[in-house]
PDB file of N, CA and C in Angstrom:
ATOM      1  N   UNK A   1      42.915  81.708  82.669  1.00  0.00           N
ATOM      2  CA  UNK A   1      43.304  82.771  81.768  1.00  0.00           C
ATOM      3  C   UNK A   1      44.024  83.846  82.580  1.00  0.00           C
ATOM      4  N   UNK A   2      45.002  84.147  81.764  1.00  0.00           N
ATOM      5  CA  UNK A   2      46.220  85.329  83.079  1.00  0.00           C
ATOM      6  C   UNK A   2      45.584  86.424  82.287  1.00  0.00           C
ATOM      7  N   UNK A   3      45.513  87.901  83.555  1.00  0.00           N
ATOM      8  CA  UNK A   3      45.563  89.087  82.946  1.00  0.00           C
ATOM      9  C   UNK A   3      46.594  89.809  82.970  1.00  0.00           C
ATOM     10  N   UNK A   4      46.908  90.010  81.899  1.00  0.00           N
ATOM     11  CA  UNK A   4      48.416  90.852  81.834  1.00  0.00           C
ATOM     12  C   UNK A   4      48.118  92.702  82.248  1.00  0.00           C
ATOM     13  N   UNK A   5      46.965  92.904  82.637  1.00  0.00           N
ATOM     14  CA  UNK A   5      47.120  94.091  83.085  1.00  0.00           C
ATOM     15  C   UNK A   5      46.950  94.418  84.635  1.00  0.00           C
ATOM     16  N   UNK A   6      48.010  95.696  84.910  1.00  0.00           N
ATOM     17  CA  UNK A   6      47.918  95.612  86.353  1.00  0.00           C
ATOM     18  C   UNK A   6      47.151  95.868  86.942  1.00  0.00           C
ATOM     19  N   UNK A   7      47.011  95.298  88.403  1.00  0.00           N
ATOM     20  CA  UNK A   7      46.049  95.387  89.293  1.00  0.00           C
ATOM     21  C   UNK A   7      46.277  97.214  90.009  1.00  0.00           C
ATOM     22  N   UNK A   8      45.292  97.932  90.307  1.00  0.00           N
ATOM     23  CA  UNK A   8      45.302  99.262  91.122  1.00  0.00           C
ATOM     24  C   UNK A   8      46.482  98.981  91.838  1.00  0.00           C
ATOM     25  N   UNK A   9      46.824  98.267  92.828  1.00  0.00           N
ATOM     26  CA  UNK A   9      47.921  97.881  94.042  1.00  0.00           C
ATOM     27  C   UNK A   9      49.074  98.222  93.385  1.00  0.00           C
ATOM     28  N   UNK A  10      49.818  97.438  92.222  1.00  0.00           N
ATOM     29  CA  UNK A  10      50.820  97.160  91.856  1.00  0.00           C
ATOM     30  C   UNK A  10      50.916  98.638  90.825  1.00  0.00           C
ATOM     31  N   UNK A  11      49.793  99.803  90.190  1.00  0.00           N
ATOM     32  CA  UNK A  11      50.067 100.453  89.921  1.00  0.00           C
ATOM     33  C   UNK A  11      50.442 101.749  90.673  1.00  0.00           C
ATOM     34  N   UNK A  12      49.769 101.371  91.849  1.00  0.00           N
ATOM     35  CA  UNK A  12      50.116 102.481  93.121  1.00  0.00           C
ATOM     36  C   UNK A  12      51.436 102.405  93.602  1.00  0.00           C
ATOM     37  N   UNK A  13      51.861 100.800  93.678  1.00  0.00           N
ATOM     38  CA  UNK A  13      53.045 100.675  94.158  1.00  0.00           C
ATOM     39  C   UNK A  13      54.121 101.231  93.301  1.00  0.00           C
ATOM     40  N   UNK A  14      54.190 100.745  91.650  1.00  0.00           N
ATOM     41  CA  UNK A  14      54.553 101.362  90.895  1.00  0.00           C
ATOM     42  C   UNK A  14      54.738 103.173  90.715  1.00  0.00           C
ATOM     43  N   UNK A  15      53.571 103.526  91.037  1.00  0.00           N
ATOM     44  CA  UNK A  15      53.946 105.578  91.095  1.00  0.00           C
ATOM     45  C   UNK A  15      54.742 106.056  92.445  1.00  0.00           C
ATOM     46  N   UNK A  16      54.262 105.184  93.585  1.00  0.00           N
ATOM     47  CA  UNK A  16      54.972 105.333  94.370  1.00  0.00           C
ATOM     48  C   UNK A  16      56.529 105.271  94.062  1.00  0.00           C
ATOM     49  N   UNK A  17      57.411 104.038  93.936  1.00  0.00           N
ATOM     50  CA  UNK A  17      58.395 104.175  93.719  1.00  0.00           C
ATOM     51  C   UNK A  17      59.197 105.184  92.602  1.00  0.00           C
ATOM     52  N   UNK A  18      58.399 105.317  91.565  1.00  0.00           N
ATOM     53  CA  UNK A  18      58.670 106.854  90.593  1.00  0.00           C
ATOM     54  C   UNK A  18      58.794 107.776  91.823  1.00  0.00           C
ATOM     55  N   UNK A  19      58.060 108.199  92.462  1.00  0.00           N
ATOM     56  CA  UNK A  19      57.934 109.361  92.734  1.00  0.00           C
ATOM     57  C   UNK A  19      59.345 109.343  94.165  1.00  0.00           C
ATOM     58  N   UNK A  20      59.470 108.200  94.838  1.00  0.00           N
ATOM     59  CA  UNK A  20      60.490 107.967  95.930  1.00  0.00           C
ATOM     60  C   UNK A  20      62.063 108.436  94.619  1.00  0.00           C
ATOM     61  N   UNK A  21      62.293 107.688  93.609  1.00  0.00           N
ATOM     62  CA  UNK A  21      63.166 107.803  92.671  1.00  0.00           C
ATOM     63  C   UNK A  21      63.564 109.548  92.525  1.00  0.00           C
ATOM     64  N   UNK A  22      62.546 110.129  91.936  1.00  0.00           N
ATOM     65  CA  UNK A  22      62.394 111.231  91.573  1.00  0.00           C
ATOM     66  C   UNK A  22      62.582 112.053  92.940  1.00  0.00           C
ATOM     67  N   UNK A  23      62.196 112.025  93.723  1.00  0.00           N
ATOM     68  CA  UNK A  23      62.503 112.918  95.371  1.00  0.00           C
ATOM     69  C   UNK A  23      64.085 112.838  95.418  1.00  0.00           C
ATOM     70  N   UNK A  24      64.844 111.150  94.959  1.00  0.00           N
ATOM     71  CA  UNK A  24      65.923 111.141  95.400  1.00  0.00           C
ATOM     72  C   UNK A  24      67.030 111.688  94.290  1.00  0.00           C
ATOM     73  N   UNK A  25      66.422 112.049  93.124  1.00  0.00           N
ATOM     74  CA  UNK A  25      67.387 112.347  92.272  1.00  0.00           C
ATOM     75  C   UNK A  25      67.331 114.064  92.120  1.00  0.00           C
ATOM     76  N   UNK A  26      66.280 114.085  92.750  1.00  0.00           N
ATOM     77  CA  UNK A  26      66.057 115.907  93.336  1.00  0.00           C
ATOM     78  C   UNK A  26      66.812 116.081  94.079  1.00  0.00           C
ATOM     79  N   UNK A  27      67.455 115.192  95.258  1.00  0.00           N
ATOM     80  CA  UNK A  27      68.006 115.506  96.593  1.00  0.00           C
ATOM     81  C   UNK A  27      68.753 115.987  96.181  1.00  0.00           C
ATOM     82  N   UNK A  28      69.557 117.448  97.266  1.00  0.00           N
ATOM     83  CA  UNK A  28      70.901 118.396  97.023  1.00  0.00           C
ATOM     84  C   UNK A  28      71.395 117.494  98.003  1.00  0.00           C
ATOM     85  N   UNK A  29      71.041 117.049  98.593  1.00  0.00           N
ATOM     86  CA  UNK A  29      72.314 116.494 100.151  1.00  0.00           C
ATOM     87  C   UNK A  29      73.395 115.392  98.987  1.00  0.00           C
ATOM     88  N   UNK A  30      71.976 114.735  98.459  1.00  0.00           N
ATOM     89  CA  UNK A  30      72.879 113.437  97.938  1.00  0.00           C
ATOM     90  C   UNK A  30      73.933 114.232  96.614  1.00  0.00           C
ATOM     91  N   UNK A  31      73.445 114.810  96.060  1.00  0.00           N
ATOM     92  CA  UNK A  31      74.363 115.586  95.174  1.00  0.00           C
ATOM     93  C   UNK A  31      75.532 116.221  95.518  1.00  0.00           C
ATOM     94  N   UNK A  32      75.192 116.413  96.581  1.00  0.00           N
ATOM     95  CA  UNK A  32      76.345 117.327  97.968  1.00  0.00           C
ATOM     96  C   UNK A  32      77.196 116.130  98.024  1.00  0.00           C
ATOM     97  N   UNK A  33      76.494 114.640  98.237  1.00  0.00           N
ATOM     98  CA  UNK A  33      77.843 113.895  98.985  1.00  0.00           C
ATOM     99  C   UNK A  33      78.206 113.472  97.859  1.00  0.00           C
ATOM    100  N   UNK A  34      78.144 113.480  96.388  1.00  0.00           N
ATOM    101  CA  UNK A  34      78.636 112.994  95.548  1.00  0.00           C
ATOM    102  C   UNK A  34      79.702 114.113  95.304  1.00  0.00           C
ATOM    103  N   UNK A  35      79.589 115.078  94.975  1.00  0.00           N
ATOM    104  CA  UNK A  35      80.668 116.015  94.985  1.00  0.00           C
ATOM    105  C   UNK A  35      82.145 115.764  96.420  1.00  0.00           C
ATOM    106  N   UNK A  36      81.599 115.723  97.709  1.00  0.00           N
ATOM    107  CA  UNK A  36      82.588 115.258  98.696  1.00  0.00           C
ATOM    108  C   UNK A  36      83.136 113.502  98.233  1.00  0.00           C
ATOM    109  N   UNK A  37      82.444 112.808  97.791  1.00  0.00           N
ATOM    110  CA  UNK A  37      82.639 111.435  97.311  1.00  0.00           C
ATOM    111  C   UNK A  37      83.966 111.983  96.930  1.00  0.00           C
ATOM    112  N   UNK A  38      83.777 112.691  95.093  1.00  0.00           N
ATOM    113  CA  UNK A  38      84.320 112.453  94.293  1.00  0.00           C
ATOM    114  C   UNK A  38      85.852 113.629  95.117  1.00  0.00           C
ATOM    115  N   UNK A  39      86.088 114.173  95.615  1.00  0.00           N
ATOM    116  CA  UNK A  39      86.634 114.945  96.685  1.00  0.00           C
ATOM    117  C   UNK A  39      87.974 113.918  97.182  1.00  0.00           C
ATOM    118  N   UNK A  40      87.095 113.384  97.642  1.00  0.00           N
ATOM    119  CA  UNK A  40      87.675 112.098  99.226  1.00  0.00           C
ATOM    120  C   UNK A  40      88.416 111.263  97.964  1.00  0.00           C
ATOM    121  N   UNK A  41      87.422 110.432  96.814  1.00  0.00           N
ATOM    122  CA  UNK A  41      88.385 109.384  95.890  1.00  0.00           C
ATOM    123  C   UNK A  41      89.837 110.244  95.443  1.00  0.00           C
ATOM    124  N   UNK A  42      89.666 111.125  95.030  1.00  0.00           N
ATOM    125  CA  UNK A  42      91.236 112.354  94.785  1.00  0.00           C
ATOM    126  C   UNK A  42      92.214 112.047  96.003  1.00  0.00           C
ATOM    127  N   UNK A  43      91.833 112.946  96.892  1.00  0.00           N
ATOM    128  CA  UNK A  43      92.587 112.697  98.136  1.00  0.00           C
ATOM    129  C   UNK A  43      92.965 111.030  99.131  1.00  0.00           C
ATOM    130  N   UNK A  44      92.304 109.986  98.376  1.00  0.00           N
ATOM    131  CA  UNK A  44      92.669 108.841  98.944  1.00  0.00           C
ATOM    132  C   UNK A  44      93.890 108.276  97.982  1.00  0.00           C
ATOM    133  N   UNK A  45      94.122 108.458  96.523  1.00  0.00           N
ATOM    134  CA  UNK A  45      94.738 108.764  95.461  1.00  0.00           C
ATOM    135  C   UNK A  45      96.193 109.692  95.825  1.00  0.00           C
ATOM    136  N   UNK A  46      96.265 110.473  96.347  1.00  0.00           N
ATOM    137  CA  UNK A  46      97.088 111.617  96.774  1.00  0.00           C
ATOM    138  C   UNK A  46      97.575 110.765  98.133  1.00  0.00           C
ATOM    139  N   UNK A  47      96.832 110.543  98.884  1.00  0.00           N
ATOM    140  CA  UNK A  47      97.426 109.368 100.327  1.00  0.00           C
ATOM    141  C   UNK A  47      98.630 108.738  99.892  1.00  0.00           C
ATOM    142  N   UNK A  48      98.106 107.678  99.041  1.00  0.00           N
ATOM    143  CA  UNK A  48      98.767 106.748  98.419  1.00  0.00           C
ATOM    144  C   UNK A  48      99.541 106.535  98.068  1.00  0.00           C
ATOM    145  N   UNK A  49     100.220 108.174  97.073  1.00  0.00           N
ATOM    146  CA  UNK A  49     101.430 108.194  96.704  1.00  0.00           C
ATOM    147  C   UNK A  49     102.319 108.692  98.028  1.00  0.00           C
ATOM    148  N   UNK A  50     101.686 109.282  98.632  1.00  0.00           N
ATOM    149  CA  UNK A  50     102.478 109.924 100.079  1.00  0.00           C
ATOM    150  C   UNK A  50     102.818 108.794 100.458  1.00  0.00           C
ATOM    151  N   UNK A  51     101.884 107.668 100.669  1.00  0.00           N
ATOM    152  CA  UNK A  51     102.224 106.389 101.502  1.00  0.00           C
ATOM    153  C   UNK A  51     103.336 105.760 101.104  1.00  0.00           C
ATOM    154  N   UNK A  52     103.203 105.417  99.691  1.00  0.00           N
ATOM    155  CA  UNK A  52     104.687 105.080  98.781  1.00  0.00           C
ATOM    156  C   UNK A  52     105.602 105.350  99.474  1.00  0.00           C
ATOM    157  N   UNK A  53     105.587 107.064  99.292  1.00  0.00           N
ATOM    158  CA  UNK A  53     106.510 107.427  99.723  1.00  0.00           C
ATOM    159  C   UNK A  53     107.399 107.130 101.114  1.00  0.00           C
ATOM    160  N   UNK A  54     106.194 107.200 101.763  1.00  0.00           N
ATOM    161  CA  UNK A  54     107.058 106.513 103.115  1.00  0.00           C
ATOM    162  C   UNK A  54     107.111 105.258 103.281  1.00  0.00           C
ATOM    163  N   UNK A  55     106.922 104.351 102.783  1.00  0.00           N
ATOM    164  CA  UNK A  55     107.438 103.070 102.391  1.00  0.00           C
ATOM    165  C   UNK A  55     108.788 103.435 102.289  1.00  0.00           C
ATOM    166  N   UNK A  56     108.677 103.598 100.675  1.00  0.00           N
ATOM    167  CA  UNK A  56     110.729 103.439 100.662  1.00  0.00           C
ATOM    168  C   UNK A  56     111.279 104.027 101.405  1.00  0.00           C
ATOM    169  N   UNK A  57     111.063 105.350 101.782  1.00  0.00           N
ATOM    170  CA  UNK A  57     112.041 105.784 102.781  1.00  0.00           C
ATOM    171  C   UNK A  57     112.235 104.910 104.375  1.00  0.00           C
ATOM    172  N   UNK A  58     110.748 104.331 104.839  1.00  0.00           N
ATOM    173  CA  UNK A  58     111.337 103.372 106.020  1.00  0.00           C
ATOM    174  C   UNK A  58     111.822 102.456 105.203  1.00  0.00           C
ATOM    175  N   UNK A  59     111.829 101.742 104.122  1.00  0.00           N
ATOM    176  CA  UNK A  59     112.763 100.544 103.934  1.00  0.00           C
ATOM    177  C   UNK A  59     114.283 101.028 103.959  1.00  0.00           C
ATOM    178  N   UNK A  60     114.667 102.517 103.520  1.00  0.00           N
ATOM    179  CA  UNK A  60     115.963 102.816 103.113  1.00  0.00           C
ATOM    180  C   UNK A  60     116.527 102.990 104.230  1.00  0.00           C
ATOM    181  N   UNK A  61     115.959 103.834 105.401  1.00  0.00           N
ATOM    182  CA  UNK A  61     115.879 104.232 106.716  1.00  0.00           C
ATOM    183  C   UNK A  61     116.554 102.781 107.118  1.00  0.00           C
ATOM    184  N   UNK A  62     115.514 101.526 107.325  1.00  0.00           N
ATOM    185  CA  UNK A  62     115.793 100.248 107.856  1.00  0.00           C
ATOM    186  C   UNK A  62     117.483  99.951 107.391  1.00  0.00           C
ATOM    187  N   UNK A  63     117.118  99.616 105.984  1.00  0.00           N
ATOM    188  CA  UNK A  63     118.452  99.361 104.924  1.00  0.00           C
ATOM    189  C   UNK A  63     119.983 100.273 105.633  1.00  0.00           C
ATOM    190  N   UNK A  64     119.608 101.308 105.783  1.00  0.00           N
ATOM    191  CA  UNK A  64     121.087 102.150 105.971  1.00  0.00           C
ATOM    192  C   UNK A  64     121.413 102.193 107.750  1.00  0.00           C
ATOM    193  N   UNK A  65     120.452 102.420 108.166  1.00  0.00           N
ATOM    194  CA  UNK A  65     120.638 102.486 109.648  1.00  0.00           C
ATOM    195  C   UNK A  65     120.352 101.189 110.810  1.00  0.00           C
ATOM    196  N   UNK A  66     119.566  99.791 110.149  1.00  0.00           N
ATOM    197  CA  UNK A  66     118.962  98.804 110.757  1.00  0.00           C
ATOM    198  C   UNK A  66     118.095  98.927 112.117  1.00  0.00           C
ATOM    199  N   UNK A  67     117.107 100.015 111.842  1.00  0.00           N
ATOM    200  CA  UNK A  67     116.678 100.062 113.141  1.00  0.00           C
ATOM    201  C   UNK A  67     115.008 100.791 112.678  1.00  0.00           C
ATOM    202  N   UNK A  68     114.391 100.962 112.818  1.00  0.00           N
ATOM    203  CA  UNK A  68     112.635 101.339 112.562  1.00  0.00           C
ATOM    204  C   UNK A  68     112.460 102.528 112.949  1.00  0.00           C
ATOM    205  N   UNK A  69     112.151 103.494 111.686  1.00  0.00           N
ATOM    206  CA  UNK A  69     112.607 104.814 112.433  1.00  0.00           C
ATOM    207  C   UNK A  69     110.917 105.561 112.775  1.00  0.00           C
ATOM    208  N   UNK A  70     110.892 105.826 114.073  1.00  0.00           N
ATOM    209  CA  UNK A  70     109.167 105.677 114.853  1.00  0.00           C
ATOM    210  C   UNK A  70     108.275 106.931 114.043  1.00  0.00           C
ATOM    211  N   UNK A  71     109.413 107.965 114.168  1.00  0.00           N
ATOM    212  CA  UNK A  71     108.598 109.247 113.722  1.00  0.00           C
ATOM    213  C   UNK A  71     107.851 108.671 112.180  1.00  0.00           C
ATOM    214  N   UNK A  72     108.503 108.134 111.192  1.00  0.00           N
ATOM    215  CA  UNK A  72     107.976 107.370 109.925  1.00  0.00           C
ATOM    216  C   UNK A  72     106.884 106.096 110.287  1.00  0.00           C
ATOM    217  N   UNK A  73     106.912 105.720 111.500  1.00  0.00           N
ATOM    218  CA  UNK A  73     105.979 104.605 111.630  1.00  0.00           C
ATOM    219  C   UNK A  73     105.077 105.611 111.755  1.00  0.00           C
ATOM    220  N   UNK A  74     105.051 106.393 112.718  1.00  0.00           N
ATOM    221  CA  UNK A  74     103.850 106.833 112.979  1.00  0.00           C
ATOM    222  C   UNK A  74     103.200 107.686 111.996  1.00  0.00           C
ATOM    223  N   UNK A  75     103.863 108.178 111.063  1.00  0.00           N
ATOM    224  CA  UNK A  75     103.397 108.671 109.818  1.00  0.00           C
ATOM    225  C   UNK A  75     102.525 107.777 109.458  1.00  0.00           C
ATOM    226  N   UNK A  76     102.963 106.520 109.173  1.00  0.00           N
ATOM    227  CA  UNK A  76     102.246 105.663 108.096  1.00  0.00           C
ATOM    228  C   UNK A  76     101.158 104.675 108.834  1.00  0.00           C
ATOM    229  N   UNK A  77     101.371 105.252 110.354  1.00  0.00           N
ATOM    230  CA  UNK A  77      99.845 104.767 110.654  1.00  0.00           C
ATOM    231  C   UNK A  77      98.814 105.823 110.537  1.00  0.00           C
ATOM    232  N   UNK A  78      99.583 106.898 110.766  1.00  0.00           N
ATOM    233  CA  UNK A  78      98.190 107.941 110.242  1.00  0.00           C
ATOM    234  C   UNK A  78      97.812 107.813 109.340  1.00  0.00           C
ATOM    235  N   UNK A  79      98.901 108.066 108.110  1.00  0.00           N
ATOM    236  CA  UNK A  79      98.080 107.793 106.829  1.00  0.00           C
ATOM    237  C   UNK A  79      97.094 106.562 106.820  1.00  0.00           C
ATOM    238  N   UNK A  80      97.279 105.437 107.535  1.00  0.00           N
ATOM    239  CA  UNK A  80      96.291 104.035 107.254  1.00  0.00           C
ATOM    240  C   UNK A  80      95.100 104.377 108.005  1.00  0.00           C
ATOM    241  N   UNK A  81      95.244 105.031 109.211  1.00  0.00           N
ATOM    242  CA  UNK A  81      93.833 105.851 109.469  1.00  0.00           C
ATOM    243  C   UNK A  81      93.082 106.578 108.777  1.00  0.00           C
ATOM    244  N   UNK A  82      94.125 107.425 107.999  1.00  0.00           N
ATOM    245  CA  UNK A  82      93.027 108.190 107.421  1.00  0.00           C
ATOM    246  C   UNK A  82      92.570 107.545 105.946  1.00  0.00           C
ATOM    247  N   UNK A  83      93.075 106.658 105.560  1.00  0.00           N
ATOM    248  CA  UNK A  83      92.940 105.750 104.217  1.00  0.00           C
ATOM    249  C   UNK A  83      91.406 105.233 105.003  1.00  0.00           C
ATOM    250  N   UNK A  84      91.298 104.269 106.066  1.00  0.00           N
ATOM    251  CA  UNK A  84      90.456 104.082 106.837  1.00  0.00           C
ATOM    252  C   UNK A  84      89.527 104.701 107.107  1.00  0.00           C
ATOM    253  N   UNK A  85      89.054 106.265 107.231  1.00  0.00           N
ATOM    254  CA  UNK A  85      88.495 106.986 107.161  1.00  0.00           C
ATOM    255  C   UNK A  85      87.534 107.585 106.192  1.00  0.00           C
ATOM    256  N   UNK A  86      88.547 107.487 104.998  1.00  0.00           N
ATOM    257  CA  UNK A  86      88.198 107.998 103.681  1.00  0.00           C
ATOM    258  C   UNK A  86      87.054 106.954 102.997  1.00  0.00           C
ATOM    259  N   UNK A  87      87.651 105.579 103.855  1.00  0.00           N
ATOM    260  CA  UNK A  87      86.658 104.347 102.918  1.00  0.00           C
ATOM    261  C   UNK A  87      85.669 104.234 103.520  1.00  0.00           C
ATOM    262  N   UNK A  88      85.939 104.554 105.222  1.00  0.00           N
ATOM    263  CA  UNK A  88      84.179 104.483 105.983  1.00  0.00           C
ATOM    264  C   UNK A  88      83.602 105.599 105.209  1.00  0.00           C
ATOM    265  N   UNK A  89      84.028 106.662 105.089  1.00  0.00           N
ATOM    266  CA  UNK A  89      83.092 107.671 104.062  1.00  0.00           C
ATOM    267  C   UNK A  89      82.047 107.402 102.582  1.00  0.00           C
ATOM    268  N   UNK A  90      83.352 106.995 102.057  1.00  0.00           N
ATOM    269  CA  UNK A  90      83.125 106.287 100.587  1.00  0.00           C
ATOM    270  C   UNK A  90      82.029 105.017 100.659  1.00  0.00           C
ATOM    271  N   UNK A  91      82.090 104.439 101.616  1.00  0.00           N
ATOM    272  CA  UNK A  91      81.550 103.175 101.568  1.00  0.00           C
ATOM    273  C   UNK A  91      79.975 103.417 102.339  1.00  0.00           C
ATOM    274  N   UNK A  92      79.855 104.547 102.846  1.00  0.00           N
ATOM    275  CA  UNK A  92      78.331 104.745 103.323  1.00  0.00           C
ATOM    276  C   UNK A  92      78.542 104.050 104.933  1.00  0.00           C
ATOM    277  N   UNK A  93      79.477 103.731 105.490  1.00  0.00           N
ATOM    278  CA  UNK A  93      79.578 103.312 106.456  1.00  0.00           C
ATOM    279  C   UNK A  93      79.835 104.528 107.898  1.00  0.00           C
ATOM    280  N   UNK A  94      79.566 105.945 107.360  1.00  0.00           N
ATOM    281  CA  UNK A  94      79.973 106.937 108.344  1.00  0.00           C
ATOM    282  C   UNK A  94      79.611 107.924 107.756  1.00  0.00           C
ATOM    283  N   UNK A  95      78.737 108.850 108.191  1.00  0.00           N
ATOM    284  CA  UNK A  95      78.326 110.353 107.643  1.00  0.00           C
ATOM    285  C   UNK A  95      79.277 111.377 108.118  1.00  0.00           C
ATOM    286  N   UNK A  96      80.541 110.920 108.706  1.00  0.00           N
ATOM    287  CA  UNK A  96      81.300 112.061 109.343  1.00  0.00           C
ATOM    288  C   UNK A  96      82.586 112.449 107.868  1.00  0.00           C
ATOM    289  N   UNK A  97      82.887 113.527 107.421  1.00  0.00           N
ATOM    290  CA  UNK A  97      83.122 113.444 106.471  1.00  0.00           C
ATOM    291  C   UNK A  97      85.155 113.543 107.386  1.00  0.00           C
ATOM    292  N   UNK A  98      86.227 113.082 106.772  1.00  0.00           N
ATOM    293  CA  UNK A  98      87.109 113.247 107.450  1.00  0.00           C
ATOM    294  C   UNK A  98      87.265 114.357 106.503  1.00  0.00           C
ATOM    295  N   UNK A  99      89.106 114.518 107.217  1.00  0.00           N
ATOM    296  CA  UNK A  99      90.032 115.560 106.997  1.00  0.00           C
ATOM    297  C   UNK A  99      89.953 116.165 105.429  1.00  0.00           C
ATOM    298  N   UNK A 100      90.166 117.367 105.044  1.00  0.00           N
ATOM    299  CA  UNK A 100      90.379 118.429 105.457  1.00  0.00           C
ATOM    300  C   UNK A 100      88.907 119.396 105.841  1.00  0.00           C
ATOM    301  N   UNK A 101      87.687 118.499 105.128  1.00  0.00           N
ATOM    302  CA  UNK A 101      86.337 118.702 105.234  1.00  0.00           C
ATOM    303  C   UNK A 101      85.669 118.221 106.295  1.00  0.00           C
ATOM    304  N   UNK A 102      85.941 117.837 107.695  1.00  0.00           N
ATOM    305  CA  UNK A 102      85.076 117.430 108.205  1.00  0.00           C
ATOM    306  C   UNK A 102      85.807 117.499 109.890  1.00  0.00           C
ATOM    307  N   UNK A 103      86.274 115.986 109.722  1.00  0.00           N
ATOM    308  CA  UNK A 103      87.397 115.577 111.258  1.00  0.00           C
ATOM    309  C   UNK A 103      88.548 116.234 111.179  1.00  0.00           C
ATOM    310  N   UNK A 104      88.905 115.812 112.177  1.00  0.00           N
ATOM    311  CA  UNK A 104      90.643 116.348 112.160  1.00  0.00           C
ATOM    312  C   UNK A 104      91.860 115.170 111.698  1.00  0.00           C
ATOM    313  N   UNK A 105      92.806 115.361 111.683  1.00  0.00           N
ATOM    314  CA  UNK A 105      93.928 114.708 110.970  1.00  0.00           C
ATOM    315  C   UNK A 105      94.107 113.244 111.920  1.00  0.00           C
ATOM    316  N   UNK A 106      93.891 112.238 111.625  1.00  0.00           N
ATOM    317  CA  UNK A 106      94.464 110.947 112.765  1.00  0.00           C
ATOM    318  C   UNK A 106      95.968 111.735 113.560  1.00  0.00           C
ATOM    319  N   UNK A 107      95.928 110.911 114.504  1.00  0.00           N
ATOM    320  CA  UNK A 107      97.299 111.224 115.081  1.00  0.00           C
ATOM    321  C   UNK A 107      98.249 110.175 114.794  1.00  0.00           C
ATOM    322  N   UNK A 108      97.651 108.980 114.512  1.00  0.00           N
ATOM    323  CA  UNK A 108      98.876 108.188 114.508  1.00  0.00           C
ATOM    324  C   UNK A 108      99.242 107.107 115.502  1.00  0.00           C
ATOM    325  N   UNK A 109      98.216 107.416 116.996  1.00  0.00           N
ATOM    326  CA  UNK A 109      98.457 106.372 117.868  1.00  0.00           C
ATOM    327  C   UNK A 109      98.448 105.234 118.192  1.00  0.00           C
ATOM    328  N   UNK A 110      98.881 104.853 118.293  1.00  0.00           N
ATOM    329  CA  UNK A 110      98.766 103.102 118.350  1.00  0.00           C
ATOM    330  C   UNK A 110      97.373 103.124 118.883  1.00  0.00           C
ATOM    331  N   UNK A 111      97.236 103.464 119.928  1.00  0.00           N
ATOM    332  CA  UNK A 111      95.897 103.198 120.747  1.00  0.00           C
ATOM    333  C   UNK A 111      94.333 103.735 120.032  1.00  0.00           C
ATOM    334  N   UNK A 112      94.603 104.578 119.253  1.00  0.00           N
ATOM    335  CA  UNK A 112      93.865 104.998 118.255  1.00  0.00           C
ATOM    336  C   UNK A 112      93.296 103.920 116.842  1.00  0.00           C
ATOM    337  N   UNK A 113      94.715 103.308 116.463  1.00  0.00           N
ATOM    338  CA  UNK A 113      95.055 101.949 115.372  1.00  0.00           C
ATOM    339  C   UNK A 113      93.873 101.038 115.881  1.00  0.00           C
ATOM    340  N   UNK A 114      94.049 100.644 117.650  1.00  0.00           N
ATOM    341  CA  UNK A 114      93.413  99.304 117.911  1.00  0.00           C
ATOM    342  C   UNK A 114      92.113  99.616 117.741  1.00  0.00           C
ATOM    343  N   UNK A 115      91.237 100.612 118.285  1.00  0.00           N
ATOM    344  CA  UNK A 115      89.889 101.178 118.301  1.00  0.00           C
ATOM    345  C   UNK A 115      89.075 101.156 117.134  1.00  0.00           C
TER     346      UNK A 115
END
């Protein structure tokens, strides 16, 4: 014969996790990083079109002059750093919050890219 009512253990375990739930939906930090979350998704959005942007212009750059114009490369490796940045944030993979809230701006270096 099964008893369908719980054992002390599984009701302790049970308040316990309420109460872990409830601590975490109290938390200001986590409320804090949801506000920088929603922050960072804007500004990765805003990247993007910048990035566009320098797309066509190195393709037009390429197109009119046939040659890779560096100052635009190196633009658009910063931007992929900091796209890079924004997602270690987003993704819980880094508590360091980047640019304009946190780190400083990538530079762009190649040697920076490989790391």
């Amino acid at each position: 014969m099964s008893d369908n009512n719980p054992t002390v253990d599984q009701v302790t375990a049970e308040n316990a996790d309420n109460g872990k739930i409830e601590q975490n939906l109290k938390s200001r930090s986590t409320w804090l990083r949801l506000v920088f979350m929603c922050i960072f998704a804007l500004l990765i959005g805003l990247v993007g079109m910048v990035g566009g942007f320098v797309v066509v212009l190195g393709f037009l750059w390429v197109l009119f002059t046939g040659e890779i114009n560096q100052q635009l490369q190196q633009v658009g490796r910063s931007l992929a750093q900091y796209i890079a940045e924004i997602v270690l944030y987003l993704t819980y993979n880094s508590e360091q919050k980047p640019f304009p809230l946190g780190g400083e701006w990538p530079s762009g270096s190649a040697d920076e890219t490989a790391s």
